[in-house]
Protein backbone atom coordinates (compact mmCIF):
# COMPACT_ATOMS: atom_id res chain seq x y z
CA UNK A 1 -13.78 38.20 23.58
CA UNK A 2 -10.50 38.68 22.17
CA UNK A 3 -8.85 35.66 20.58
CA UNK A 4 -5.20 35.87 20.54
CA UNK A 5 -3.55 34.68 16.92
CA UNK A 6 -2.78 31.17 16.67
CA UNK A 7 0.91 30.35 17.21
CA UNK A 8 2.05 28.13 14.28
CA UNK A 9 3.94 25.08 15.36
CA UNK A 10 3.62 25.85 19.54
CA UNK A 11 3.26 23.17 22.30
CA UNK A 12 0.29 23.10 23.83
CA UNK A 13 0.36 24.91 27.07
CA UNK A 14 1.89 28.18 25.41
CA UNK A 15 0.47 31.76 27.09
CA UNK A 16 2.12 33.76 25.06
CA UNK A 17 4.66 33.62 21.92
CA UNK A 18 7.60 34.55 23.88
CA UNK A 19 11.14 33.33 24.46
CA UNK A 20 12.82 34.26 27.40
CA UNK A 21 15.85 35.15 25.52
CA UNK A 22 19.20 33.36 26.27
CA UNK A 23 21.61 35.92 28.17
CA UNK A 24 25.42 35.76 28.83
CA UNK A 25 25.71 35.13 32.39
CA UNK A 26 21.72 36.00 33.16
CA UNK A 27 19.97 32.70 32.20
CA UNK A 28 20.17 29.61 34.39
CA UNK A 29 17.95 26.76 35.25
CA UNK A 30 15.73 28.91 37.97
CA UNK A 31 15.37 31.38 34.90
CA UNK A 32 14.20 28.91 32.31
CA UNK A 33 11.87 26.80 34.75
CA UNK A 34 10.13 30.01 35.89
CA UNK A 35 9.47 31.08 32.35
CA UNK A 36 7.87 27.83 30.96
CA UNK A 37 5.90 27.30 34.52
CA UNK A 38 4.51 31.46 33.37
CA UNK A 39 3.66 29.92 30.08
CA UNK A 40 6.58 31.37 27.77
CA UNK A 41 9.64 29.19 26.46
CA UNK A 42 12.55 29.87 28.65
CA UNK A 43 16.21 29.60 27.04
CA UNK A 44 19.56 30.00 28.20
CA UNK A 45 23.24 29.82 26.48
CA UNK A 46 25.04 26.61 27.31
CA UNK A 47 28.32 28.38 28.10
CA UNK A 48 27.01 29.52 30.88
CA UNK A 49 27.31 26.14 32.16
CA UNK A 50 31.21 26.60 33.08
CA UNK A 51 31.94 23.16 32.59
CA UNK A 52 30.52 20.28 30.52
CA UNK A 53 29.29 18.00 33.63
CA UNK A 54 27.86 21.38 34.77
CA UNK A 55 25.62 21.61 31.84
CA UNK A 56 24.56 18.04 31.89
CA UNK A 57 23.18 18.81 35.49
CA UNK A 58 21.23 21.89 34.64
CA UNK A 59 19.72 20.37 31.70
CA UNK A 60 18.74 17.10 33.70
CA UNK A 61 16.95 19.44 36.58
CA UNK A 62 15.18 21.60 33.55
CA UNK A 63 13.57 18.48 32.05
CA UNK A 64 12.98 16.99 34.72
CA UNK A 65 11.35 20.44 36.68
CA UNK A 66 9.29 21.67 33.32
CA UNK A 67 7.92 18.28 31.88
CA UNK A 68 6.06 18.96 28.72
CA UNK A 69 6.58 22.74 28.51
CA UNK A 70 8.47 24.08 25.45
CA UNK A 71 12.49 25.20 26.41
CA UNK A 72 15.56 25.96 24.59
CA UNK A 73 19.28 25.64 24.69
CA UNK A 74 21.52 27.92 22.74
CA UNK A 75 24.52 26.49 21.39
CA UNK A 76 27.76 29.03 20.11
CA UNK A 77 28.61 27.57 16.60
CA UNK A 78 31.68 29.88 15.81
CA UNK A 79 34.48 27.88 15.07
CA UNK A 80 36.85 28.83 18.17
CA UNK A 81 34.05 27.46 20.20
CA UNK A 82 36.27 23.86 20.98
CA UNK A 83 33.22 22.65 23.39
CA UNK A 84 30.00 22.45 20.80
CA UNK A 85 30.65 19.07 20.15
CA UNK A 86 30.09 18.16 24.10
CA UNK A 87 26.74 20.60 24.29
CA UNK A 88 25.35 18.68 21.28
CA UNK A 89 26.17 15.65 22.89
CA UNK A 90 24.34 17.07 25.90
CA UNK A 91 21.22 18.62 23.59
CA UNK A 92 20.85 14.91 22.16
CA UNK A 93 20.75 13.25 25.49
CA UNK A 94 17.91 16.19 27.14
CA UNK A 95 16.46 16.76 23.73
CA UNK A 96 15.11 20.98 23.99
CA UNK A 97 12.66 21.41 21.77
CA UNK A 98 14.11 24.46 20.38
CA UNK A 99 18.01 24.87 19.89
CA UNK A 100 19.13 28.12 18.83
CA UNK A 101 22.27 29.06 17.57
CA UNK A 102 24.48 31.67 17.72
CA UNK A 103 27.65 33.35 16.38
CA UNK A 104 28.05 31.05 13.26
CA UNK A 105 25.92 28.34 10.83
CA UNK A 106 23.08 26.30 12.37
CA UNK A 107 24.26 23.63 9.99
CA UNK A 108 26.77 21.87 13.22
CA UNK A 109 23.40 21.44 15.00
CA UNK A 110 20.41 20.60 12.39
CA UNK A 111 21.87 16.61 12.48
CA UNK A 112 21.34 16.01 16.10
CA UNK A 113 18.42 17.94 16.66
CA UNK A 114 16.11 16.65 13.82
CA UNK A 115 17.02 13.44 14.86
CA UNK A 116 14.85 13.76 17.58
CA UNK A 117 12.31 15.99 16.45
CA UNK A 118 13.56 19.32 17.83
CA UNK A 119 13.51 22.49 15.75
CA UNK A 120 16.75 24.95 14.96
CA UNK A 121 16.52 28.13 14.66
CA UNK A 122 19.54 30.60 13.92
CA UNK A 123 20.68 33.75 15.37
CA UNK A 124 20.68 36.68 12.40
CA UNK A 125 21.27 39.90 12.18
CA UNK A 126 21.78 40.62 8.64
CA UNK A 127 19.64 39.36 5.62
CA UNK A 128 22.78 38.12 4.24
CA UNK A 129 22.72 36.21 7.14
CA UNK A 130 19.14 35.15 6.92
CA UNK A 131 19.31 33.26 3.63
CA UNK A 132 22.27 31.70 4.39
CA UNK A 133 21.10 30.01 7.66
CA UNK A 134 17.89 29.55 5.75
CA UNK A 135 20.03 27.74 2.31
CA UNK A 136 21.96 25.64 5.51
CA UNK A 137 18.38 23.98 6.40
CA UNK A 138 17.31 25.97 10.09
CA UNK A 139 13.59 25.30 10.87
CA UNK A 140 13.88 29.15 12.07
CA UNK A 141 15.30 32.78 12.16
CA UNK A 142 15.68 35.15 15.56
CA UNK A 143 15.88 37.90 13.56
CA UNK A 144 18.04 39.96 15.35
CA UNK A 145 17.08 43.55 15.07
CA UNK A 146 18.84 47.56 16.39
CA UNK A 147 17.06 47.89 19.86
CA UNK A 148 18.46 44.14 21.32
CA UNK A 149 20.62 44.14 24.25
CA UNK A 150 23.86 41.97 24.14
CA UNK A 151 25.00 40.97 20.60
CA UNK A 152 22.95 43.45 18.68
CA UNK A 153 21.67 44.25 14.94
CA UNK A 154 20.82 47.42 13.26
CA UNK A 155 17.88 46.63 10.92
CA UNK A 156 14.20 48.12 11.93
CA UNK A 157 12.42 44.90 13.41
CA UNK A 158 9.92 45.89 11.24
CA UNK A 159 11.83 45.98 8.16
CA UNK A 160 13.97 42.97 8.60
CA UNK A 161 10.97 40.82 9.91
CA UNK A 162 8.80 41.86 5.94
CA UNK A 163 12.78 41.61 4.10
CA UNK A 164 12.82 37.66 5.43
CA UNK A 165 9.00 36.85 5.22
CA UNK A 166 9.60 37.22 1.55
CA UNK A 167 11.59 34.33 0.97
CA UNK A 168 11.09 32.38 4.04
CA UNK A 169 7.75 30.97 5.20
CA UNK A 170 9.79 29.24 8.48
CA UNK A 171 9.57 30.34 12.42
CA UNK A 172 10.24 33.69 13.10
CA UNK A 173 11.43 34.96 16.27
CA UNK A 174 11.53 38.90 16.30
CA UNK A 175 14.07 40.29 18.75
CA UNK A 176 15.08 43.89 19.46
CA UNK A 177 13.32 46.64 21.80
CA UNK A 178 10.24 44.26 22.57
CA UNK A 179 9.73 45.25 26.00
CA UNK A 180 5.95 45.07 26.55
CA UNK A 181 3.05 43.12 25.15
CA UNK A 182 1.81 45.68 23.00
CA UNK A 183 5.14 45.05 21.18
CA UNK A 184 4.55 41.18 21.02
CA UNK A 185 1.32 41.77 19.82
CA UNK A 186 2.72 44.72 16.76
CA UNK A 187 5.49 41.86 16.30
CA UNK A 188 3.01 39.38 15.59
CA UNK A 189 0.53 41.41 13.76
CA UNK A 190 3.41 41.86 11.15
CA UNK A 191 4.37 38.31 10.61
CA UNK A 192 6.60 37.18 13.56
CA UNK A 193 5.50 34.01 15.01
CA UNK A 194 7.38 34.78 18.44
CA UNK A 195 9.40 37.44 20.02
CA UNK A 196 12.59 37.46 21.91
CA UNK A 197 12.65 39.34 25.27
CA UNK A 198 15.78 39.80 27.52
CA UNK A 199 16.13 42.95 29.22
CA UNK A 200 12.67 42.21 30.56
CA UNK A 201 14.18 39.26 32.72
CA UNK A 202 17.36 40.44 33.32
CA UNK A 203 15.61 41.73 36.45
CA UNK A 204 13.20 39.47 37.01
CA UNK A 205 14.28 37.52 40.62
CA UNK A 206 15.33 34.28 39.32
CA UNK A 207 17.81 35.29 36.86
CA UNK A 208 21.52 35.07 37.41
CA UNK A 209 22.10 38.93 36.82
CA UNK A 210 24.25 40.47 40.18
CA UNK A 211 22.02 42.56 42.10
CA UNK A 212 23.97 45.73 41.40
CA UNK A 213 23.23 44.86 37.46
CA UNK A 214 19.57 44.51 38.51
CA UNK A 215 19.55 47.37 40.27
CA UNK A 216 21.20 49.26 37.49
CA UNK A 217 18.60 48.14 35.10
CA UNK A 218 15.53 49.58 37.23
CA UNK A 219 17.44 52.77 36.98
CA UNK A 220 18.24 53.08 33.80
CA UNK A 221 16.83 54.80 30.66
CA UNK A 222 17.56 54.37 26.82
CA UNK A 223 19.70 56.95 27.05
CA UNK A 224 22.02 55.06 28.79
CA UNK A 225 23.02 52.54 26.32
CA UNK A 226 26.19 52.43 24.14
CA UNK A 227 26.42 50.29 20.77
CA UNK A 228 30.38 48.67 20.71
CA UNK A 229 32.07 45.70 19.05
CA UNK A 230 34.89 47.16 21.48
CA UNK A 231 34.43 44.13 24.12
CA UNK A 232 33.75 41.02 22.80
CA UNK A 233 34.44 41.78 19.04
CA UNK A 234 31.13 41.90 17.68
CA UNK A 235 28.46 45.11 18.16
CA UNK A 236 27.07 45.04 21.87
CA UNK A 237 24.50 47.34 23.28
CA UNK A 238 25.75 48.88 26.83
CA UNK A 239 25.38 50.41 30.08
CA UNK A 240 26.58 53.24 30.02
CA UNK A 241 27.37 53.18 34.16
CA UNK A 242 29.02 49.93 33.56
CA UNK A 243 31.34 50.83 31.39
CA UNK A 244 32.44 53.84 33.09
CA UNK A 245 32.79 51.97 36.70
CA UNK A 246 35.14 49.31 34.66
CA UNK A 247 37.42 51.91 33.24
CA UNK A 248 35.74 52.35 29.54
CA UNK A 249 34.92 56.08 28.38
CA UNK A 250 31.50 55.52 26.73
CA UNK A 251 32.59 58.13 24.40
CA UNK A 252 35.72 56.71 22.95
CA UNK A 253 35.64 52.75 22.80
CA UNK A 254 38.05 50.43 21.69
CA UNK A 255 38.78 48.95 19.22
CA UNK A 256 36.95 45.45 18.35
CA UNK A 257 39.36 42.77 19.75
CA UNK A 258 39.30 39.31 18.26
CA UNK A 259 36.04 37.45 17.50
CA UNK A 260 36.53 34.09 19.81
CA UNK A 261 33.68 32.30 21.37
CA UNK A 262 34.84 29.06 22.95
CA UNK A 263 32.25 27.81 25.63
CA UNK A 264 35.56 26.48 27.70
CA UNK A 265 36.85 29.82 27.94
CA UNK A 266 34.71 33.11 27.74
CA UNK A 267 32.26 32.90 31.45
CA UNK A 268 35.65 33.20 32.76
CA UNK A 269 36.84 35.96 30.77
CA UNK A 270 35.84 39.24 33.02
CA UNK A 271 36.30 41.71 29.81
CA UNK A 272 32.60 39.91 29.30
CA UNK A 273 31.74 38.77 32.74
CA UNK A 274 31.64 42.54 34.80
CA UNK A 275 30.15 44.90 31.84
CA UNK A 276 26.78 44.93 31.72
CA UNK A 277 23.90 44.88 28.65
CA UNK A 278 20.73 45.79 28.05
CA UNK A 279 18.47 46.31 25.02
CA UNK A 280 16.16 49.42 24.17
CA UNK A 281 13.16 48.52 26.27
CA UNK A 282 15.35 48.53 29.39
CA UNK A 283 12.36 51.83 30.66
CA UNK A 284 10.38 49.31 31.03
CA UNK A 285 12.06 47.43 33.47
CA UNK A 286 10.48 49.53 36.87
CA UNK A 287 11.37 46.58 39.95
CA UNK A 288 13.30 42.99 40.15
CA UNK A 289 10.34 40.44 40.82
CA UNK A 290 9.79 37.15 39.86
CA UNK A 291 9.24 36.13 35.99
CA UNK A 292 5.82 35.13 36.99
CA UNK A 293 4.78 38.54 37.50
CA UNK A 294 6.31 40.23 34.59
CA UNK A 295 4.21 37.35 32.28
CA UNK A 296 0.96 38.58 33.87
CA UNK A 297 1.81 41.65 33.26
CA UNK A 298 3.16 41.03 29.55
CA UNK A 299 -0.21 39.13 28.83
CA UNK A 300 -2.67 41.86 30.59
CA UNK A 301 -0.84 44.49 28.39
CA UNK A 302 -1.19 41.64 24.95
CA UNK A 303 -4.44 41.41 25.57
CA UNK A 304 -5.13 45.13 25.85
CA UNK A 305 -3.42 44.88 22.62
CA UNK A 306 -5.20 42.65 20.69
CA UNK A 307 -8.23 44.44 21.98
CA UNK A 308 -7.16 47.39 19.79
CA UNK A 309 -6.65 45.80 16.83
CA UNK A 310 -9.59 43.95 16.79
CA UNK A 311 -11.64 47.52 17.06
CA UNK A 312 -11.51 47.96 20.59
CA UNK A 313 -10.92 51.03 22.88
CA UNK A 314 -7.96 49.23 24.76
């Protein structure tokens, strides 16, 4: 028998440590009720909810359609974002167990959601980064690590994940390249206490992604990813197909335009909305079906995993 490791602070229910990651314009309610029914926490970014009454409605049918399970709302925290003061208000009122935030300090969000037990964890890429969400009071770090899709970093996972374990005992979420579960299993083995996985469900049948992006993704290999800060401002990971068939030569960027992030305004900005990410497990991604089959698979591979490591022939 192979016992998988414990994972510190998780509801009960839990399959595997595992966030469906929150994606731009890929994670809705169908996503993040299909993950926690497979036994992994689903997440999605409030923006995209386009409009605050919006968001109230999606986070009333995911409470009311998961029950117990572990979920998690990810709230922008950059200071052009004019709405975070309405998503909080709507966090406080569905209470997610997990709030993750992005693109500036957890501190906007640690108020509201320890008042009702919920845990925050920030969004880092850099151990700069790290110890200041850590100094602000975060329950947690997604370590955000070269190999994610969207908004990327360019630490080893490895590396970063052993750099923040030594001065922060917290929640770690690993993200970057984690693309099968004999990566969630190396993740944990080296300290993580969960992994973020995107490109995995960027496919999967229930997420928002256009077909054509789906499609894209099943035929796509590493090398077909570009790293630019030349569309939203910050470094992105790429397709390389979908930035040629919106005009962009792979080859020669632009230049990073301003850093703004207000929920109001960016799902309707197409610069974002028709280019297409993907992280450095996107191989692994062979069909589109639904999330329930790509846990199975995730926890047949874990297992096969953990059956190494524990002196096994797996």
């Amino acid at each position: 028998m192979v016992t998988p490791p414990r994972i510190p602070g998780a509801p009960a229910g839990l399959r595997l440590p595992v966030f469906a990651a929150p994606m731009f314009l890929v994670s809705g309610p169908d996503l993040v009720i299909a993950a926690c029914r497979a036994g992994i926490v689903g997440a999605f970014p409030t923006p995209n909810a386009r409009t605050v009454e919006d968001l109230d409605a999606w986070m009333a049918r995911i409470t009311a359609a998961v029950g117990d399970a572990p979920w998690c709302a990810n709230l922008i925290t950059h200071s052009s974002n004019r709405r975070l003061a309405a998503d909080l208000d709507a966090v406080a009122r569905y209470r997610p167990p997990f709030v993750v935030t992005a693109l500036g300090s957890p501190r906007p969000a640690i108020e509201t959601v320890h008042a009702y037990g919920g845990k925050v964890i920030a969004d880092v890429t850099t151990l700069a980064l790290a110890r200041k969400a850590a100094e602000a009071g975060a329950d947690g770090l997604a370590c955000i690590c070269a190999g994610a899709g969207g908004h990327t970093g360019s630490l080893s996972p490895f590396a970063f994940l052993r750099a923040v374990r030594e001065f922060f005992d917290g929640i770690v979420i690993l993200g970057g390249g984690i693309a099968d579960g004999w990566s969630i299993a190396g993740a944990i083995a080296a300290g993580a206490d969960y992994v973020y996985m995107g490109t995995a469900f960027i496919a999967a049948a229930e997420s928002m992604a256009a077909p054509a992006y789906k499609r894209m993704l099943v035929g796509a290999g590493i090398e077909d990813l570009v790293v630019s800060a030349g569309i939203t401002g910050t470094p992105a990971s790429w397709l390389r197909p979908s930035l040629l068939a919106n005009g962009h030569d792979p080859d020669r960027m632009p230049d990073a335009p301003g850093r703004a992030y207000d929920s109001t305004e960016i799902a309707r900005a197409r610069r974002w909305a028709d280019i297409w990410s993907a992280g450095q497990g996107v191989g692994a991604v062979k069909a589109i079906e639904p999330v329930a089959d790509i846990v199975a698979r995730l926890e047949r591979e874990y297992a096969a995993a953990l059956g190494r490591l524990n002196g096994g022939t797996a």
